[in-house]
Protein backbone atom coordinates (compact mmCIF):
# COMPACT_ATOMS: atom_id res chain seq x y z
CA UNK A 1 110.70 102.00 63.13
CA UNK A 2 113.17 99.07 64.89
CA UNK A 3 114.34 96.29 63.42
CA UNK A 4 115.29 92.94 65.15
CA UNK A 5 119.14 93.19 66.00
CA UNK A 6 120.98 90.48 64.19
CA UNK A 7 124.21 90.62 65.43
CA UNK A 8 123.21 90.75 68.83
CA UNK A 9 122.74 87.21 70.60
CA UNK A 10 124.53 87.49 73.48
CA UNK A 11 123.48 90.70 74.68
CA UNK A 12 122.09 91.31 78.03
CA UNK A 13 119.27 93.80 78.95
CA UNK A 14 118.40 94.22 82.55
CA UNK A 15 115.05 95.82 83.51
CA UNK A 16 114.64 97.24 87.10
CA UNK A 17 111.24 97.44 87.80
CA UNK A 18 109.10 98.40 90.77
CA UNK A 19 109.19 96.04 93.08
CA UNK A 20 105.92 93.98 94.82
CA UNK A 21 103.46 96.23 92.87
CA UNK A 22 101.45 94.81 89.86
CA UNK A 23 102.20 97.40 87.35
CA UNK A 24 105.28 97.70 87.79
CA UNK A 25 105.53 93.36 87.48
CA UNK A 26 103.23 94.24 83.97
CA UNK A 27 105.07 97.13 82.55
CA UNK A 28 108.25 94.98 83.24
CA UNK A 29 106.61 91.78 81.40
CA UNK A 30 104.89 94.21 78.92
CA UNK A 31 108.47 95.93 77.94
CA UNK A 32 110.49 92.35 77.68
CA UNK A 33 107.59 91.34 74.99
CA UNK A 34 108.55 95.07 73.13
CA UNK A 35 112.01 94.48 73.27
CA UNK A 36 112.27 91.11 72.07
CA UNK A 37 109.58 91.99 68.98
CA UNK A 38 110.94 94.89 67.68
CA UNK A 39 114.57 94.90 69.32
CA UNK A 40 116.32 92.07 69.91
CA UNK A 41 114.62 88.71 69.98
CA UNK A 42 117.94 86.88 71.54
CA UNK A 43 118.75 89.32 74.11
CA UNK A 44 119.49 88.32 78.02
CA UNK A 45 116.31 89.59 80.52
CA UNK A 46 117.49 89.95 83.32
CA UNK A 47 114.76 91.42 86.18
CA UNK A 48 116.08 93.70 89.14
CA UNK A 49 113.27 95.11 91.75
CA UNK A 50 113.71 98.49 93.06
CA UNK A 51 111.86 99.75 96.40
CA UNK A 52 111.56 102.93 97.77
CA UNK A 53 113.38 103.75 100.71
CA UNK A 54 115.49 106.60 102.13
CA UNK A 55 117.70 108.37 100.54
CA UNK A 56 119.26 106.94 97.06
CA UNK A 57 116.42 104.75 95.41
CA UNK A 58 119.36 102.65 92.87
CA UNK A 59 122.24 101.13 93.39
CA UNK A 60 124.63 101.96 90.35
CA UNK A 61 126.01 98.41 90.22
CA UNK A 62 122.25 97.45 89.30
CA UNK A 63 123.42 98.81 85.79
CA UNK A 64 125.26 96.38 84.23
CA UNK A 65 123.52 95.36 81.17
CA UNK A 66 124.35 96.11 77.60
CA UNK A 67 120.95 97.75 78.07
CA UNK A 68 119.43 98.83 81.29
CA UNK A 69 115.66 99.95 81.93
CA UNK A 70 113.81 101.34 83.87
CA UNK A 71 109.90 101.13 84.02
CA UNK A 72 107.79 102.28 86.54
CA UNK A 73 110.54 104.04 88.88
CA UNK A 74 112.46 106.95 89.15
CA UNK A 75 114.50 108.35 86.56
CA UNK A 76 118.55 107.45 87.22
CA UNK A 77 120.75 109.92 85.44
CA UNK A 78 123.37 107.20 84.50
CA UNK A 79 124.53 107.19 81.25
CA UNK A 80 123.84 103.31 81.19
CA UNK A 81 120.32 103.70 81.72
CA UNK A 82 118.91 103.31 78.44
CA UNK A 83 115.41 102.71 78.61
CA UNK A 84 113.21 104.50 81.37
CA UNK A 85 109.58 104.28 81.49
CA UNK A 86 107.48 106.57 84.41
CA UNK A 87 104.23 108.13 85.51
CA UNK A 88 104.76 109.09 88.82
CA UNK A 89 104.49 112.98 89.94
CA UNK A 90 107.19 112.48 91.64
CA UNK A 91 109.52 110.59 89.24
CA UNK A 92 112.97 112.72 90.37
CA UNK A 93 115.18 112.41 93.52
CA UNK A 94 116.42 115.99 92.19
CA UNK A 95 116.10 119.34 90.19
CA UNK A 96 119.37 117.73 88.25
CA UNK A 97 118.22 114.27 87.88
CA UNK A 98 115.07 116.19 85.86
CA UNK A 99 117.26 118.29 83.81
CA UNK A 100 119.30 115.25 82.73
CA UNK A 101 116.31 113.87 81.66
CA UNK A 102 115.23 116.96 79.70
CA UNK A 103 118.46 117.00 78.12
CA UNK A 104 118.38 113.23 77.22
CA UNK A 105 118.47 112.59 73.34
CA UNK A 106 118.36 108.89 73.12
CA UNK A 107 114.43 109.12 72.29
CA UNK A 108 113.98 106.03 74.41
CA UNK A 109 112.51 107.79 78.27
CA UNK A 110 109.60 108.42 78.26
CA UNK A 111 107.48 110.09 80.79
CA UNK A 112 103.54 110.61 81.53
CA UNK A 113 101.96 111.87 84.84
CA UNK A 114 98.32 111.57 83.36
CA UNK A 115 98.94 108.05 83.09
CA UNK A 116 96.82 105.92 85.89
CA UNK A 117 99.13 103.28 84.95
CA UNK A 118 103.00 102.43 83.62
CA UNK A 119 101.93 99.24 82.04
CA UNK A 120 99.02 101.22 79.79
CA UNK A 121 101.94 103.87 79.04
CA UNK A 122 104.40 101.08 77.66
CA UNK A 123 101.69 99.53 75.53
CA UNK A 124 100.74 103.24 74.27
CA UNK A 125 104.04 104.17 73.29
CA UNK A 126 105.39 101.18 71.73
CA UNK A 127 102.38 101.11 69.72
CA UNK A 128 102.77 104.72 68.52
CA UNK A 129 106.22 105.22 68.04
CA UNK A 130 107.55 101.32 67.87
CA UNK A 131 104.41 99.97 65.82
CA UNK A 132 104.14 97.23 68.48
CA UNK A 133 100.79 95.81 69.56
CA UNK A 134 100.09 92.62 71.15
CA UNK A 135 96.22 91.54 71.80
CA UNK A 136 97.20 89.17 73.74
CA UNK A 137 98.24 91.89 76.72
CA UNK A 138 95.07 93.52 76.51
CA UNK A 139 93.71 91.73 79.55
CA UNK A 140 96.82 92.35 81.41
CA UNK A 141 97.07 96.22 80.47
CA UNK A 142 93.65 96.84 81.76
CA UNK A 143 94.41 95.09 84.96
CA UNK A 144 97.27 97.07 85.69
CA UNK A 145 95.07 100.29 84.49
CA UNK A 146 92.39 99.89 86.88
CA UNK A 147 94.66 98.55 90.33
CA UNK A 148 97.09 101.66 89.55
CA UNK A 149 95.04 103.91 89.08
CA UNK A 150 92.51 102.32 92.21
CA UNK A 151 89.53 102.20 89.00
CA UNK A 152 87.51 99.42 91.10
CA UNK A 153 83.39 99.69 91.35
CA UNK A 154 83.93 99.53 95.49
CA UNK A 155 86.13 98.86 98.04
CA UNK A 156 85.08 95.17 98.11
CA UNK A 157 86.04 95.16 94.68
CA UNK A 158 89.75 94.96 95.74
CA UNK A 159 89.64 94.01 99.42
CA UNK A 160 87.52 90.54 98.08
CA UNK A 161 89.37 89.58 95.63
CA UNK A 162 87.35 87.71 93.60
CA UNK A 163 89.16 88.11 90.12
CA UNK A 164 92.27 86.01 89.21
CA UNK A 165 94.22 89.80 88.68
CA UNK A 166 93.40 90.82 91.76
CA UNK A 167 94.43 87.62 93.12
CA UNK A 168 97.93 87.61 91.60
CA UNK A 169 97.96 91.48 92.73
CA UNK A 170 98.25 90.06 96.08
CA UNK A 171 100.84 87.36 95.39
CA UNK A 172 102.99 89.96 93.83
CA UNK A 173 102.40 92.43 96.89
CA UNK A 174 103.69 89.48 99.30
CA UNK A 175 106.17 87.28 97.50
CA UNK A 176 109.55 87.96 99.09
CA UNK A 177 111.43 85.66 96.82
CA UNK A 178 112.71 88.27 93.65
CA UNK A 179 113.41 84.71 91.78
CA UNK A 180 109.47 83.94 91.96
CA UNK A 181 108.44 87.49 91.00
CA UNK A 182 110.48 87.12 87.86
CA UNK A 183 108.87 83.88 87.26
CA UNK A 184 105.61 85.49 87.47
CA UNK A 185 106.58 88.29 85.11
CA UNK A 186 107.16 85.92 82.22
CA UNK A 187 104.19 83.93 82.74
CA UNK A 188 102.20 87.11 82.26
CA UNK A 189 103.95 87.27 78.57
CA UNK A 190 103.15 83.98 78.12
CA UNK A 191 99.75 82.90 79.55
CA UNK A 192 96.54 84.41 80.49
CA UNK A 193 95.88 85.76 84.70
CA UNK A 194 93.16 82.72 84.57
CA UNK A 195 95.90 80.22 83.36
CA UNK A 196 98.52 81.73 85.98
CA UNK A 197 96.71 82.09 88.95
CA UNK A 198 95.37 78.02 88.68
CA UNK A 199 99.12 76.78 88.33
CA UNK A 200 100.23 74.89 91.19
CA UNK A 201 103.08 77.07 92.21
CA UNK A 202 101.05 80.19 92.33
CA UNK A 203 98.14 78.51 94.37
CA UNK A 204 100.57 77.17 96.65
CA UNK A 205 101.49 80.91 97.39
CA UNK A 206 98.31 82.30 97.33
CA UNK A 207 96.60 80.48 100.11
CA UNK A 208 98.96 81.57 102.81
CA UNK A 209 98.66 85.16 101.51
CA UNK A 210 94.84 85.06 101.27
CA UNK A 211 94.86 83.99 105.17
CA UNK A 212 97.43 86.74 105.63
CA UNK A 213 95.43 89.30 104.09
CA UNK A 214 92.15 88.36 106.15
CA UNK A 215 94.29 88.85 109.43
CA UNK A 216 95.37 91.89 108.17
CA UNK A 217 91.98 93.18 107.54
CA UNK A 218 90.71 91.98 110.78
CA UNK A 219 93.99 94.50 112.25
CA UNK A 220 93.20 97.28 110.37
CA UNK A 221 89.75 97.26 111.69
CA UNK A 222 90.93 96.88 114.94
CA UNK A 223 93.37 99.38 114.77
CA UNK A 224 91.91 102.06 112.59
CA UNK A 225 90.69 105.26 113.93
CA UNK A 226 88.64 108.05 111.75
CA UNK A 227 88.74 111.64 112.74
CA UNK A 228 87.65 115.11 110.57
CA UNK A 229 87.59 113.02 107.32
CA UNK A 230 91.08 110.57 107.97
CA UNK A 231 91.05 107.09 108.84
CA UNK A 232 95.04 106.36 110.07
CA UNK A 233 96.44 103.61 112.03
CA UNK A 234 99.79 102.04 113.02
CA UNK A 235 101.01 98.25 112.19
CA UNK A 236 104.60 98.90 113.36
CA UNK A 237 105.45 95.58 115.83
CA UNK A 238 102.62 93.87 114.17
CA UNK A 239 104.88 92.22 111.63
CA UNK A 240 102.53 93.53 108.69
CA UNK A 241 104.32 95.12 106.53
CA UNK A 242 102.17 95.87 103.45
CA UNK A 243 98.15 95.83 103.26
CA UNK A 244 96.06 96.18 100.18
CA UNK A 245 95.25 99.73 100.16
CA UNK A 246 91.36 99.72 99.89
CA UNK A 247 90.77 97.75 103.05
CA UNK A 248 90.47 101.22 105.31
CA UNK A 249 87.39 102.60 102.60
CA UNK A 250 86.02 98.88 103.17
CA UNK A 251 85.41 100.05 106.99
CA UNK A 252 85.35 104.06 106.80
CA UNK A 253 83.66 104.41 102.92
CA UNK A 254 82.91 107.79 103.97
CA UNK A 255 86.25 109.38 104.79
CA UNK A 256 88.67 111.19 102.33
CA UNK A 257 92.30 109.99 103.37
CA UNK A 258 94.29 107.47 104.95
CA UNK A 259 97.12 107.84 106.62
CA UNK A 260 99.04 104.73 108.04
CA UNK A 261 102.57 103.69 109.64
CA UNK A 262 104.45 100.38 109.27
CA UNK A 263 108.14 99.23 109.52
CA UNK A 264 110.39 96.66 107.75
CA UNK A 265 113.75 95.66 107.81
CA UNK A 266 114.22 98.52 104.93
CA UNK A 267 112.65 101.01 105.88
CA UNK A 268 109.79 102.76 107.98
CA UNK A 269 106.71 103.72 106.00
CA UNK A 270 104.21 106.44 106.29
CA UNK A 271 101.52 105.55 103.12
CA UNK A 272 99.46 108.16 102.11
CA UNK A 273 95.74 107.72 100.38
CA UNK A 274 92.93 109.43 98.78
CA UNK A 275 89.07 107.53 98.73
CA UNK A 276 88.04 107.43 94.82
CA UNK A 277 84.66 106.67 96.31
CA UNK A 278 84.30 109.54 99.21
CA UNK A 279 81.80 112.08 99.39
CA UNK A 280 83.86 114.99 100.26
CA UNK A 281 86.56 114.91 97.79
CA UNK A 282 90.18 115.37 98.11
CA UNK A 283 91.55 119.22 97.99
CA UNK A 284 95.09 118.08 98.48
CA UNK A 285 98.29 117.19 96.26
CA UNK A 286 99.54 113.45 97.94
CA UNK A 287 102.39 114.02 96.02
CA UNK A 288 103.73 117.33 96.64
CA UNK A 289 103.13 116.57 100.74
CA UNK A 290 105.15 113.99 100.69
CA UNK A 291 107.65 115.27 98.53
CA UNK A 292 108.29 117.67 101.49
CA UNK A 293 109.22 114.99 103.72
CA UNK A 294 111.29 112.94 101.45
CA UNK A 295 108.81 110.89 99.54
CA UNK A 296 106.46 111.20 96.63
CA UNK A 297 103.65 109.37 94.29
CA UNK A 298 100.55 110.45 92.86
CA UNK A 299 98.15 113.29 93.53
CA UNK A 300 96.21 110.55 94.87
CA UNK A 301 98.07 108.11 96.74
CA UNK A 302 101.72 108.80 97.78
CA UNK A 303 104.32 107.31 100.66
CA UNK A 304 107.84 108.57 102.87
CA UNK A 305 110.32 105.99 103.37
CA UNK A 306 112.57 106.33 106.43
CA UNK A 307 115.31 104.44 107.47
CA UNK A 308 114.01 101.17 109.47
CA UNK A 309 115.18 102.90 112.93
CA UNK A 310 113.52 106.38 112.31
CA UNK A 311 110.17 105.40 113.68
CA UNK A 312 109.99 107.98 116.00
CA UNK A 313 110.33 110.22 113.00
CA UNK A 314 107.71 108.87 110.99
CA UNK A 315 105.24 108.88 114.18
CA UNK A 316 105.85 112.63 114.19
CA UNK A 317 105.78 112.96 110.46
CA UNK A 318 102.71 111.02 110.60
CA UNK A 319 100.77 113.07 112.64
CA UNK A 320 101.75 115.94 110.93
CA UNK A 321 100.41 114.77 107.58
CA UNK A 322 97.30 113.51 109.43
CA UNK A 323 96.80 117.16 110.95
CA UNK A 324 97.19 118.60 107.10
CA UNK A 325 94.61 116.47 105.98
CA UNK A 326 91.87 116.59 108.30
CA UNK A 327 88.97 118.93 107.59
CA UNK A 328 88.01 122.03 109.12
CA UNK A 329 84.58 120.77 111.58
């Protein structure tokens, strides 16, 4: 349907993707290898990563390509976003950021709330309406497919990490360094997660973070309390400040939700989760909950970000989502 641009070297195209989260790291690397094939081949990438947090998610200056995306984030209704690429329930700050999308006619934002991943979505669409299709993503599409949309056989599945994807998940998750994360994301159109995760740099990384992540474990089961079908606990002044998600269904496997707390220099964080593997299943929208306090997500798995200093807050708000969630004895 494209062509390759041939008058267009020294264009730039900056893609904000979501930050320290594996699919959005693949849907960015996915969407540089679609843009270059059927786009333009010569074109500046430039990498931006966007985290929730309260209030405005963007920063307009962020915008200042000849082309700006967006893939796995909310929609921005600037008229220099150009490409925008979602699946999240929750994908608008506002009733008017939805309408602008609705009224959009550029035919190039794209939305898809049954997708268990953004990365699977990219790959879909630029294969049916861009005639793109690389095989050599294929490994890296289903990866993203089954740690967005929490697909694993168990808990120790993800919390063991014994596969090089789930591996690099965790890299991803804890690399503070934006300039590394970009590094990563053009390896991954470039080299298979085997080849990636046994370079140097990226083993260098991952030992710390494996240690991290057993200490973090060790916290959560330490800290972790289960009542009426919800396992919640708090990591504020614990320094952790992200956890993989499946480590609470490691210790509870028979509860429904998890609700936790935890604070950075951003933000304050209430996460919200649903057990794929529970025995009572979920009756509740994650989503539209936390919508109601400011956040969003999936029906499955959602979060509210406060400002850093509104702890207090997000105890209270906490407890309140805990209360909603809890069965009936």
């Amino acid at each position: 349907m494209f062509c390759l641009a041939a008058n267009n070297y020294n264009m730039r195209l900056r893609i904000l993707y979501h930050g320290n989260c594996f699919d959005g790291v693949s849907s960015a690397a996915i969407f540089t290898k679609f843009y270059r094939a059927k786009i333009n081949a010569d074109a500046e990438i430039v990498y931006t990563p966007t985290m929730h947090r309260a209030g405005n998610a963007f920063d307009r200056d962020q915008l200042d390509g000849d082309e700006n995306a967006i893939v796995d984030f909310k929609y921005c209704p600037d008229e220099r976003l150009t490409w925008w690429f979602d699946h999240h329930q929750s994908a608008f700050l506002s009733e008017p950021d939805e309408q602008h999308f609705l009224a959009d006619k550029s035919g190039q934002k794209f939305l898809d709330i049954e997708s268990k991943s953004c990365a699977e979505f990219i790959a879909r669409i630029a294969k049916e309406k861009y005639d793109f299709e690389d095989r050599s993503l294929a490994e890296l599409i289903e990866w993203a497919h089954i740690i967005d949309g929490a697909l694993y056989d168990s808990p120790a599945q993800c919390v063991e990490l014994r596969s090089s994807a789930l591996k690099l998940m965790q890299v991803i998750e804890g690399e503070k360094d934006p300039a590394f994360v970009e590094k990563i994301i053009k390896l991954l159109s470039e080299k298979s997660l085997d080849e990636i995760i046994e370079s140097e740099e990226i083993q260098e990384r991952l030992k710390p973070i494996l240690k991290q992540h057993w200490k973090t474990v060790e916290v959560i089961k330490e800290r972790s309390t289960c009542e009426r079908g919800v396992v919640s606990f708090d990591l504020t002044g614990t320094g952790i400040e992200g956890y993989n998600k499946f480590i609470p269904y490691y210790f509870h496997p028979d509860v429904t939700y998890v609700v936790s707390l935890s604070q950075s220099s951003f933000r304050t964080k209430i996460s919200v989760g649903s057990n794929p593997w529970a025995p009572r299943p979920r009756t509740h929208n994650i989503a539209e909950i936390c919508e109601r306090y400011g956040g969003g997500g999936h029906a499955v798995v959602g979060a509210v970000s406060l400002k850093p200093e509104d702890l207090e807050l997000g105890k209270k708000y906490m407890q309140e989502i805990i209360e909603e969630l809890q069965f009936d004895v």
